[in-house]
Protein backbone atom coordinates (compact mmCIF):
# COMPACT_ATOMS: atom_id res chain seq x y z
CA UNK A 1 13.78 -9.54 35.84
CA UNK A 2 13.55 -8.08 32.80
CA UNK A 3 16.86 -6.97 31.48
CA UNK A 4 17.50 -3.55 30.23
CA UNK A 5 17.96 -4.00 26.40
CA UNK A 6 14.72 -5.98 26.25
CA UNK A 7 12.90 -3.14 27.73
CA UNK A 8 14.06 -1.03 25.51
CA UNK A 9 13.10 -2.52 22.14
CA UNK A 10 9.58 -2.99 23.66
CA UNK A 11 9.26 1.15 24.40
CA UNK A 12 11.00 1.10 21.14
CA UNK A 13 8.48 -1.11 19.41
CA UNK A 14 4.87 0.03 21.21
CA UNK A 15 5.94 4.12 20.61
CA UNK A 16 7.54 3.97 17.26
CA UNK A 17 6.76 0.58 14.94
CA UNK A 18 3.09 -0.13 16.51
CA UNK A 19 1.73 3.30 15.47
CA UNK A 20 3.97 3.35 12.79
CA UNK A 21 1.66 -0.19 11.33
CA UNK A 22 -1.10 1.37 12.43
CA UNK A 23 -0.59 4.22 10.14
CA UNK A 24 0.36 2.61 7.12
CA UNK A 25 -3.14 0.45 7.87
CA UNK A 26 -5.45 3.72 7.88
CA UNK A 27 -3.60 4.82 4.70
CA UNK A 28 -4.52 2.03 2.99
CA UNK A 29 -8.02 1.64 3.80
CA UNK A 30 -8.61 5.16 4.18
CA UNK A 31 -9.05 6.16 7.35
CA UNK A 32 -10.84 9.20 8.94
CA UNK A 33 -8.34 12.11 9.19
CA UNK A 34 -9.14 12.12 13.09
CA UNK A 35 -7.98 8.70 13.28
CA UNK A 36 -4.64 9.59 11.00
CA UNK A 37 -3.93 12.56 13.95
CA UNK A 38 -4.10 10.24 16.94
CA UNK A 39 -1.72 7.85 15.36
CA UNK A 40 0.55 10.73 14.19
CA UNK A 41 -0.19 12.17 18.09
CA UNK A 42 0.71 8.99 19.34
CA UNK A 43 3.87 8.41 16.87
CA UNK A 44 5.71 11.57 18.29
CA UNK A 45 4.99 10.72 22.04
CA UNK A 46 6.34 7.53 21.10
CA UNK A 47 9.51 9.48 20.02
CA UNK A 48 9.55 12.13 22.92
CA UNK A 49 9.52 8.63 25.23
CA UNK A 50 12.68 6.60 23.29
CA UNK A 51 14.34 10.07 22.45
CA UNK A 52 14.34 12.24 25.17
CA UNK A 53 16.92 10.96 27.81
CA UNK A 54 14.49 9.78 30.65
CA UNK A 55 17.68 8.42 32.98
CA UNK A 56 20.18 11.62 32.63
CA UNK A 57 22.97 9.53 34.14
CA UNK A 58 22.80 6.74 31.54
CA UNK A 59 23.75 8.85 28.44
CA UNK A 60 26.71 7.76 26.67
């Protein structure tokens, strides 16, 4: 089993800080814009996923 923390910082990482690389990487090398929109597209379902409280009963 995969413990809970752990599966967090992987949503965490493959939502936020993959798309996030991703981004700066079509910056640099100068991307298409329609590229630049899918990352931003997928950056902020990345956010809605890790920010949004999926379990209601878990909130602190």
């Amino acid at each position: 089993m995969v413990s809970e923390s752990v599966r967090n910082f992987l949503v965490m990482y493959f939502s936020i800080l993959l798309p996030l690389i991703f981004f700066v990487i079509a910056v640099m090398t100068g991307a298409n814009v329609l590229i630049l929109i899918l990352i931003l597209v997928w950056l902020i379902g990345g956010f809605m996923i890790v920010f949004l409280p999926t379990h209601p009963e878990e909130s602190s």
